[in-house]
PDB file of N, CA and C in Angstrom:
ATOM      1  N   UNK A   1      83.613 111.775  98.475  1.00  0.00           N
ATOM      2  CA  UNK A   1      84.285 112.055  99.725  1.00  0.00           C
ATOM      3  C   UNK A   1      83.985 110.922 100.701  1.00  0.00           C
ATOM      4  N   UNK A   2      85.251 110.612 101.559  1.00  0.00           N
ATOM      5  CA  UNK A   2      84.800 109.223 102.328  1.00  0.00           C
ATOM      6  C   UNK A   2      85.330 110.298 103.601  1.00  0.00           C
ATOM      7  N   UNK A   3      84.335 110.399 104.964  1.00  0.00           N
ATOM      8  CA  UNK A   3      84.662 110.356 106.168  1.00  0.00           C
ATOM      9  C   UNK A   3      84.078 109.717 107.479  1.00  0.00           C
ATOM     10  N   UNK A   4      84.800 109.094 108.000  1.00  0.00           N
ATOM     11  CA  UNK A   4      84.269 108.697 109.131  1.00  0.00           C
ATOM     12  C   UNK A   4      83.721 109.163 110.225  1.00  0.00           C
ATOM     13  N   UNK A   5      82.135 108.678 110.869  1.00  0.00           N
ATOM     14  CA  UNK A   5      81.670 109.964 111.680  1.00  0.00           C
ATOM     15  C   UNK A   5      82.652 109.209 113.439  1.00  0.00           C
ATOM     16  N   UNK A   6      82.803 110.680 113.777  1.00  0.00           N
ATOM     17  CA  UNK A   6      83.514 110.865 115.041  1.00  0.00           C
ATOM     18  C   UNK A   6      83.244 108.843 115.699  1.00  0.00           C
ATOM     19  N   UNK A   7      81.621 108.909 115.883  1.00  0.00           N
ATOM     20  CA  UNK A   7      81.624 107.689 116.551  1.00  0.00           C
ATOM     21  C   UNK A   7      82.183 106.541 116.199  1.00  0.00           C
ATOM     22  N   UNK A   8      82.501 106.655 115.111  1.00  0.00           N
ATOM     23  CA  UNK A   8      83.411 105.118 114.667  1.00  0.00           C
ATOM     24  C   UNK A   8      84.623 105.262 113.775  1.00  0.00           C
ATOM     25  N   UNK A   9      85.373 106.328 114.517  1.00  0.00           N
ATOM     26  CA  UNK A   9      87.160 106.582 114.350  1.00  0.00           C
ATOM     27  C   UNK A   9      87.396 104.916 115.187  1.00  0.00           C
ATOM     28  N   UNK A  10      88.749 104.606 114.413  1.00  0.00           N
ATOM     29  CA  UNK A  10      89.496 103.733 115.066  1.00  0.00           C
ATOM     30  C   UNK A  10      88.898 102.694 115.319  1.00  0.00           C
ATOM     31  N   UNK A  11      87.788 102.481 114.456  1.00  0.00           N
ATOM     32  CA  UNK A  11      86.953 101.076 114.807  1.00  0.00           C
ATOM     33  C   UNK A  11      87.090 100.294 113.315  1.00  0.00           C
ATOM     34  N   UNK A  12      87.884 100.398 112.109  1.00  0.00           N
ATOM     35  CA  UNK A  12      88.546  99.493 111.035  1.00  0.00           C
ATOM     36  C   UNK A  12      87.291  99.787 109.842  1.00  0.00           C
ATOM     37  N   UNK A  13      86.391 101.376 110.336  1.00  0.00           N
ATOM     38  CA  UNK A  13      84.812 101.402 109.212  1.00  0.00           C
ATOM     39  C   UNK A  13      85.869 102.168 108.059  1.00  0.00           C
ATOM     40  N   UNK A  14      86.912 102.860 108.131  1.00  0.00           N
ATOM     41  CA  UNK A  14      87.713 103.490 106.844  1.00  0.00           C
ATOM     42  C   UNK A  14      88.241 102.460 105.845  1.00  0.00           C
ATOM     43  N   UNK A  15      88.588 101.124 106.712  1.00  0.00           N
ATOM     44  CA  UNK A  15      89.757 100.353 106.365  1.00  0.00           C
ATOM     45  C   UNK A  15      88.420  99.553 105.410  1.00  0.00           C
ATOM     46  N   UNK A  16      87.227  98.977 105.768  1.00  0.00           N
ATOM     47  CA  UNK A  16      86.152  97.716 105.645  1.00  0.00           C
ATOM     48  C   UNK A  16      85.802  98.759 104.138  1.00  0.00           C
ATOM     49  N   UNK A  17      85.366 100.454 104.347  1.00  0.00           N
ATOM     50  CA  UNK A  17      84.767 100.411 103.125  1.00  0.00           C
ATOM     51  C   UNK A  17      85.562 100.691 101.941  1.00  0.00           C
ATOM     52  N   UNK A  18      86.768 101.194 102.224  1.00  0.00           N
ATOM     53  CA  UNK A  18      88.175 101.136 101.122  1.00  0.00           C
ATOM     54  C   UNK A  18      88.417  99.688 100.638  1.00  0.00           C
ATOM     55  N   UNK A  19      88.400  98.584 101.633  1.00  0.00           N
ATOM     56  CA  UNK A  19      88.334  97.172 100.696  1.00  0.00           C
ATOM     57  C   UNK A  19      87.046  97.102 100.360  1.00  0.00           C
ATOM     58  N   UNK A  20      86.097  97.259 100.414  1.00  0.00           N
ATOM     59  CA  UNK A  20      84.694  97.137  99.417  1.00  0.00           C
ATOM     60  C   UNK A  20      84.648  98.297  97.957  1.00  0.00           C
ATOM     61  N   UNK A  21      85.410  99.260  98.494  1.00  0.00           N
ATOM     62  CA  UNK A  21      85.617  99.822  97.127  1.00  0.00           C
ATOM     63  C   UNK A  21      86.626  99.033  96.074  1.00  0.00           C
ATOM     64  N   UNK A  22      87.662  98.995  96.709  1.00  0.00           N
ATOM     65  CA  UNK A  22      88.654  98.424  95.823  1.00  0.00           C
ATOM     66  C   UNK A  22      87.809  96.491  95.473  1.00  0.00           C
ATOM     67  N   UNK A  23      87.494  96.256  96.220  1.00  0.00           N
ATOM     68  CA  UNK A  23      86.856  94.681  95.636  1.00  0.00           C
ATOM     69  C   UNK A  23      85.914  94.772  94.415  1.00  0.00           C
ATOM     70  N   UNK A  24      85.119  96.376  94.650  1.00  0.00           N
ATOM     71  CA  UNK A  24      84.391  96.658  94.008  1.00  0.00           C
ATOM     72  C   UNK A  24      85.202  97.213  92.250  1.00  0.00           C
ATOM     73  N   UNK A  25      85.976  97.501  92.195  1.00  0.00           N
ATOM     74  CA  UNK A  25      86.842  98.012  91.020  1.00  0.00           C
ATOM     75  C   UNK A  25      87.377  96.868  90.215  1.00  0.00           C
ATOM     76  N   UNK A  26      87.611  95.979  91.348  1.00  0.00           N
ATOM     77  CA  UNK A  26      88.554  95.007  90.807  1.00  0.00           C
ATOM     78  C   UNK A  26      87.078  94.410  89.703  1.00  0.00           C
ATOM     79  N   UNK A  27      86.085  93.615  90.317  1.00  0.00           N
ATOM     80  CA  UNK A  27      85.109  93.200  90.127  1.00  0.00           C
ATOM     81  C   UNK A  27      84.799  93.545  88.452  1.00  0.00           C
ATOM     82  N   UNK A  28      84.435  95.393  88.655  1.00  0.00           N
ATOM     83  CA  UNK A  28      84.162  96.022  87.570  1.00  0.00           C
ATOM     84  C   UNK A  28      85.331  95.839  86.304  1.00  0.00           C
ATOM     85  N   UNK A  29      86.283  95.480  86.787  1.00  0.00           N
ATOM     86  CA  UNK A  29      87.829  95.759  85.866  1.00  0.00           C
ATOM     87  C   UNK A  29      88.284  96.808  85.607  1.00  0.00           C
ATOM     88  N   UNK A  30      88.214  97.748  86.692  1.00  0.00           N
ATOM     89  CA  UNK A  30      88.969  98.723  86.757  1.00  0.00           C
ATOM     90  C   UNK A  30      90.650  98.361  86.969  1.00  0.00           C
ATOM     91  N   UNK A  31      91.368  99.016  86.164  1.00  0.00           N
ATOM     92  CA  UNK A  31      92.696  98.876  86.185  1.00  0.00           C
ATOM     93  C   UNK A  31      93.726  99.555  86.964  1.00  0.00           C
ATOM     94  N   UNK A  32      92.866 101.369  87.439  1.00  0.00           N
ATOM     95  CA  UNK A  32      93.240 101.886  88.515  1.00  0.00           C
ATOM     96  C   UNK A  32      92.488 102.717  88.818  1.00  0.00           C
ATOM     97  N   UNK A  33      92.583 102.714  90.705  1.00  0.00           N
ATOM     98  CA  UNK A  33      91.893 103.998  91.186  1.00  0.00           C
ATOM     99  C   UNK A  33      92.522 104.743  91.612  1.00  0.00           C
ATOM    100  N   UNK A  34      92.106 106.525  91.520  1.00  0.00           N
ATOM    101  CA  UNK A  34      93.174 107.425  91.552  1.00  0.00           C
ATOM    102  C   UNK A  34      91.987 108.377  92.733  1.00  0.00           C
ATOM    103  N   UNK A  35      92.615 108.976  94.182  1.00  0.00           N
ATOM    104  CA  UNK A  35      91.542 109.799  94.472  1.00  0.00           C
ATOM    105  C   UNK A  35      92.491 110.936  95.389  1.00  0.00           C
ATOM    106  N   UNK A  36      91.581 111.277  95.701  1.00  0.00           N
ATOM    107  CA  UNK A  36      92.252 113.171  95.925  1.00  0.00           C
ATOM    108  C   UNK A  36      92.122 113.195  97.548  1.00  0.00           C
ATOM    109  N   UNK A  37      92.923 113.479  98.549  1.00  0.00           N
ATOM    110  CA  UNK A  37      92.440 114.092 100.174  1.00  0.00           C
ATOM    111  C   UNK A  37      93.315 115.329 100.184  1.00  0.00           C
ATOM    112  N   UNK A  38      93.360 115.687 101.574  1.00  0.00           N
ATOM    113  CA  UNK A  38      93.943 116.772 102.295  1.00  0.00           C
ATOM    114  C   UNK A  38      95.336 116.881 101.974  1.00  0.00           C
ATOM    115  N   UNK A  39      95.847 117.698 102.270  1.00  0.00           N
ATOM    116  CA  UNK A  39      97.196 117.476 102.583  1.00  0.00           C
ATOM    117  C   UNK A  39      97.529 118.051 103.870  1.00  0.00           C
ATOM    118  N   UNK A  40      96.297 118.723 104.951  1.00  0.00           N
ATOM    119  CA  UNK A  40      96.682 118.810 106.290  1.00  0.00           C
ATOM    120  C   UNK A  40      97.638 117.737 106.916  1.00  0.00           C
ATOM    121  N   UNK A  41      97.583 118.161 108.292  1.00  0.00           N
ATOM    122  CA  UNK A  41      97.867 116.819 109.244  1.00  0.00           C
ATOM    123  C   UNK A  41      96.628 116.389 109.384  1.00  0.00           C
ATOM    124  N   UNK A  42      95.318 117.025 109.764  1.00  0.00           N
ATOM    125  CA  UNK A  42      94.283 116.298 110.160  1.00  0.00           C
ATOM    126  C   UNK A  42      94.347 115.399 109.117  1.00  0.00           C
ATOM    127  N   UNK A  43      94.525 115.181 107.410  1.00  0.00           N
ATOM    128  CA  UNK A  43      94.472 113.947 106.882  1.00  0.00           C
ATOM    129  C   UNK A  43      95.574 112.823 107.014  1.00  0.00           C
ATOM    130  N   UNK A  44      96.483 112.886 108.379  1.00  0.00           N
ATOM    131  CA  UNK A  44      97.663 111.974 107.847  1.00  0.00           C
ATOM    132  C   UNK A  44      96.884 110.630 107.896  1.00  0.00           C
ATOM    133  N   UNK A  45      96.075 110.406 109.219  1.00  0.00           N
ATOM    134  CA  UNK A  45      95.689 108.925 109.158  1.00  0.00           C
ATOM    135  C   UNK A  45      94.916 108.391 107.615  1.00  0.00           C
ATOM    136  N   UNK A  46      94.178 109.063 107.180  1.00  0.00           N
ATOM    137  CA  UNK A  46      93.322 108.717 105.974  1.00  0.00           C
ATOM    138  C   UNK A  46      94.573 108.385 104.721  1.00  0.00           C
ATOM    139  N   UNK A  47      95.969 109.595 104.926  1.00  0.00           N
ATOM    140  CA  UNK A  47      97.289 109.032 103.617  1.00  0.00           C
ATOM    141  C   UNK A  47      97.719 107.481 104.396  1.00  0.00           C
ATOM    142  N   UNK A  48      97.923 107.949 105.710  1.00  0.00           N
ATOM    143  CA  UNK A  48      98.541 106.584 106.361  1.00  0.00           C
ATOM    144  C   UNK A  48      97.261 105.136 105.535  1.00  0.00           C
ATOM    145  N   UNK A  49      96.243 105.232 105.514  1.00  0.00           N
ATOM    146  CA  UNK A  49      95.209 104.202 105.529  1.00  0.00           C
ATOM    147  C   UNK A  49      95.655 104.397 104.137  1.00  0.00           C
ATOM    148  N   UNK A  50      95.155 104.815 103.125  1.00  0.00           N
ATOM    149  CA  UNK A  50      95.854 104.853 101.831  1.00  0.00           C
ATOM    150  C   UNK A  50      96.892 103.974 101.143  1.00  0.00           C
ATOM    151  N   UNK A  51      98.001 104.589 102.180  1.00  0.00           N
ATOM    152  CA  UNK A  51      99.733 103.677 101.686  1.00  0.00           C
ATOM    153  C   UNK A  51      99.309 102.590 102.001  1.00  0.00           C
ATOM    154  N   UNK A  52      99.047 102.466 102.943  1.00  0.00           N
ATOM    155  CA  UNK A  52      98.778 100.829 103.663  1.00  0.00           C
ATOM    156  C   UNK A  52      98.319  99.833 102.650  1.00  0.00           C
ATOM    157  N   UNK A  53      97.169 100.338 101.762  1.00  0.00           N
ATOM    158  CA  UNK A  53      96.668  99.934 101.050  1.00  0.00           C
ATOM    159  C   UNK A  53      97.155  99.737  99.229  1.00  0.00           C
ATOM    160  N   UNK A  54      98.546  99.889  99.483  1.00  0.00           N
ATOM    161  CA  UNK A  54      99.535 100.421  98.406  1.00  0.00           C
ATOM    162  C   UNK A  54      99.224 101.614  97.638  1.00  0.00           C
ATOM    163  N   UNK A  55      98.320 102.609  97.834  1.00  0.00           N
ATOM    164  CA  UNK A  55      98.447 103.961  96.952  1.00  0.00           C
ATOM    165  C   UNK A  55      99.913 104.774  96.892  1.00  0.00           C
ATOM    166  N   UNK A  56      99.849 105.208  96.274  1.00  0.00           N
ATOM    167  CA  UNK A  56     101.222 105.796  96.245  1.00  0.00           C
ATOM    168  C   UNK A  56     100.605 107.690  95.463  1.00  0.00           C
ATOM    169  N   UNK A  57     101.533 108.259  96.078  1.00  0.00           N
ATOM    170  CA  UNK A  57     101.588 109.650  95.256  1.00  0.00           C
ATOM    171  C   UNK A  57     101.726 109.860  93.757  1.00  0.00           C
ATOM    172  N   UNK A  58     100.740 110.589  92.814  1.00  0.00           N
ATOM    173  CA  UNK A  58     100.869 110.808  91.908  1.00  0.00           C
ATOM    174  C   UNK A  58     100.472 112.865  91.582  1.00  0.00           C
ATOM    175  N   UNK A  59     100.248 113.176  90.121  1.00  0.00           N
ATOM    176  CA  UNK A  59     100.037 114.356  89.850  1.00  0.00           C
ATOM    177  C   UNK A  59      98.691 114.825  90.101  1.00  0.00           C
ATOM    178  N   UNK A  60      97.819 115.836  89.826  1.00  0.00           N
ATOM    179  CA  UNK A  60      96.724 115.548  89.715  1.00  0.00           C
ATOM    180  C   UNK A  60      95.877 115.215  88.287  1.00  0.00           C
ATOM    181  N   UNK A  61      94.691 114.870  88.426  1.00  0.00           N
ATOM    182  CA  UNK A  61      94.149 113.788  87.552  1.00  0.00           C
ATOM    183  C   UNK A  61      93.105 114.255  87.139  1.00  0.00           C
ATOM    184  N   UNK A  62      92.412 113.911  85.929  1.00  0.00           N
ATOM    185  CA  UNK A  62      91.157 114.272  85.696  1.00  0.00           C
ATOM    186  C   UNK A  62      91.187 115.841  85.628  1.00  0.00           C
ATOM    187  N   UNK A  63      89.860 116.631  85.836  1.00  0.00           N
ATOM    188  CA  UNK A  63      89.956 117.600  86.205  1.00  0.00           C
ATOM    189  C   UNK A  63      90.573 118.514  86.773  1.00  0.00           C
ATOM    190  N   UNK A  64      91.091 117.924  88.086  1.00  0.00           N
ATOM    191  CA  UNK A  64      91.909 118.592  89.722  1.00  0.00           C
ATOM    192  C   UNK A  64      93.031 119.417  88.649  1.00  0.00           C
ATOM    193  N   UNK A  65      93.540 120.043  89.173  1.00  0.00           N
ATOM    194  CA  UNK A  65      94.618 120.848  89.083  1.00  0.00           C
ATOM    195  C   UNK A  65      95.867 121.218  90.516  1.00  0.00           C
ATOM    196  N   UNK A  66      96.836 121.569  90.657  1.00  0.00           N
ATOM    197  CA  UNK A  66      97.584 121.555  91.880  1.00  0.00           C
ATOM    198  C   UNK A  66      96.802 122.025  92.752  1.00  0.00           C
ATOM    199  N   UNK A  67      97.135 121.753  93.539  1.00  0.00           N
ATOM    200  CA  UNK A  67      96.732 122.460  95.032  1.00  0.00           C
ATOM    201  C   UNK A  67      97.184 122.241  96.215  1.00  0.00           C
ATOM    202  N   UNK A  68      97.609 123.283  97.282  1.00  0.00           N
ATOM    203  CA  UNK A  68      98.458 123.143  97.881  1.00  0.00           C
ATOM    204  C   UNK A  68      97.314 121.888  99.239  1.00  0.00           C
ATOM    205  N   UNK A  69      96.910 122.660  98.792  1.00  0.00           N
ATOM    206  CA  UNK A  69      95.500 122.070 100.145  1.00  0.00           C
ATOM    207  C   UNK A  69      95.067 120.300  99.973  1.00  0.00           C
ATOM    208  N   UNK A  70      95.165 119.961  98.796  1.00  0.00           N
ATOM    209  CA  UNK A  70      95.007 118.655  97.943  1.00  0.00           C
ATOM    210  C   UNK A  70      96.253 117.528  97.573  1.00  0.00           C
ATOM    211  N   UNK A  71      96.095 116.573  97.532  1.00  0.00           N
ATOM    212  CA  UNK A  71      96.831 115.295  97.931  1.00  0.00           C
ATOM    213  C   UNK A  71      96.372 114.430  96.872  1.00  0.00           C
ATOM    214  N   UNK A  72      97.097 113.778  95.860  1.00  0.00           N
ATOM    215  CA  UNK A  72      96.575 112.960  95.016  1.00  0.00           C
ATOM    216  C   UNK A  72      97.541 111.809  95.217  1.00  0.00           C
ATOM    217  N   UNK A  73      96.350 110.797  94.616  1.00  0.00           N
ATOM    218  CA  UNK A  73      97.114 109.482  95.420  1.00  0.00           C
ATOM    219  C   UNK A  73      96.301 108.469  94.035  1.00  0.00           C
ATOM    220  N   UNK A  74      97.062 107.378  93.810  1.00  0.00           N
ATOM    221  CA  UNK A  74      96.847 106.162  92.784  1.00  0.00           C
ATOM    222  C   UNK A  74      97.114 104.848  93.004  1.00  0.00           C
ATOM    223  N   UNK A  75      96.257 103.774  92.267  1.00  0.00           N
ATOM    224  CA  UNK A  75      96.663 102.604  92.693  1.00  0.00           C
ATOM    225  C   UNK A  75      96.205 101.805  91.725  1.00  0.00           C
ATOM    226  N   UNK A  76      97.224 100.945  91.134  1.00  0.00           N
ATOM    227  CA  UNK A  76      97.071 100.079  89.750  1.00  0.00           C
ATOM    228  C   UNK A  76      96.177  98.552  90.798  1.00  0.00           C
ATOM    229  N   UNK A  77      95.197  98.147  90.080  1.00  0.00           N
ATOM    230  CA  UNK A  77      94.032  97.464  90.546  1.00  0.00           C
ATOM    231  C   UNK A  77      94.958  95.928  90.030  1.00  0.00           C
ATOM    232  N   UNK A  78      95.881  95.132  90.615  1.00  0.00           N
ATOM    233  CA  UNK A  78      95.905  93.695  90.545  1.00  0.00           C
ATOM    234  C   UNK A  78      95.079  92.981  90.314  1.00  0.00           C
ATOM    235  N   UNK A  79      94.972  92.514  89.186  1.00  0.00           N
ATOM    236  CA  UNK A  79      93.676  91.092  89.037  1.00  0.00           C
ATOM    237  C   UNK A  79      93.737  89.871  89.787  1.00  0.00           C
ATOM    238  N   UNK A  80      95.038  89.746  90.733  1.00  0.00           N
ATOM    239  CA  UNK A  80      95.237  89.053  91.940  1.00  0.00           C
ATOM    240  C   UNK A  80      95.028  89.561  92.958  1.00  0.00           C
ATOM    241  N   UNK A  81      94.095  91.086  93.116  1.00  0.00           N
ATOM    242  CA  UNK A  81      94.093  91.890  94.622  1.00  0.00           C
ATOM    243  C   UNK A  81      93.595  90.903  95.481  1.00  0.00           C
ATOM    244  N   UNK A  82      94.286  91.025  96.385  1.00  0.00           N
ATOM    245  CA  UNK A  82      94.077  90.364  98.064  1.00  0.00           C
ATOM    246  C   UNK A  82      94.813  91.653  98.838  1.00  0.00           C
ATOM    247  N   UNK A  83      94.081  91.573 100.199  1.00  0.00           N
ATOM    248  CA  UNK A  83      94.210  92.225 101.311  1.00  0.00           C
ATOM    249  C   UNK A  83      93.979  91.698 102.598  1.00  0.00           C
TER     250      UNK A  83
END
């Protein structure tokens, strides 16, 4: 689970450790990362930060099963990633 504490909303700490993850995948040779949020509104900024980052909507994965409450999201790892 990734959340940001209240004091450092809107200060780019969601955006810095999502590219250290993904630098981190690439690194490992991961080919894709697939991860799960909300599907409230309170999560739009975290889907918004997501797309941004090219994830896109998929089924659920692994384990997960539907859920109305749950949001699955994927992203094929470029061996050229830049951001």
């Amino acid at each position: 689970m990734m959340r940001t504490s209240s004091a450092y909303l809107r200060k780019g700490v969601a955006k810095r450790v999502l590219e250290h993850n993904l630098e981190e995948a690439k690194r490992r040779g991961y080919r894709r990362v697939s991860l799960e949020t909300g599907s409230l509104a309170v999560f739009d900024p975290a889907r918004m930060l997501y797309a941004s980052f090219g994830f896109h909507y998929c089924p659920p994965f692994a384990d997960y099963l539907e859920d109305p409450n749950s949001v699955f999201l994927t992203k094929e790892i470029d061996v050229f990633y830049q951001r």
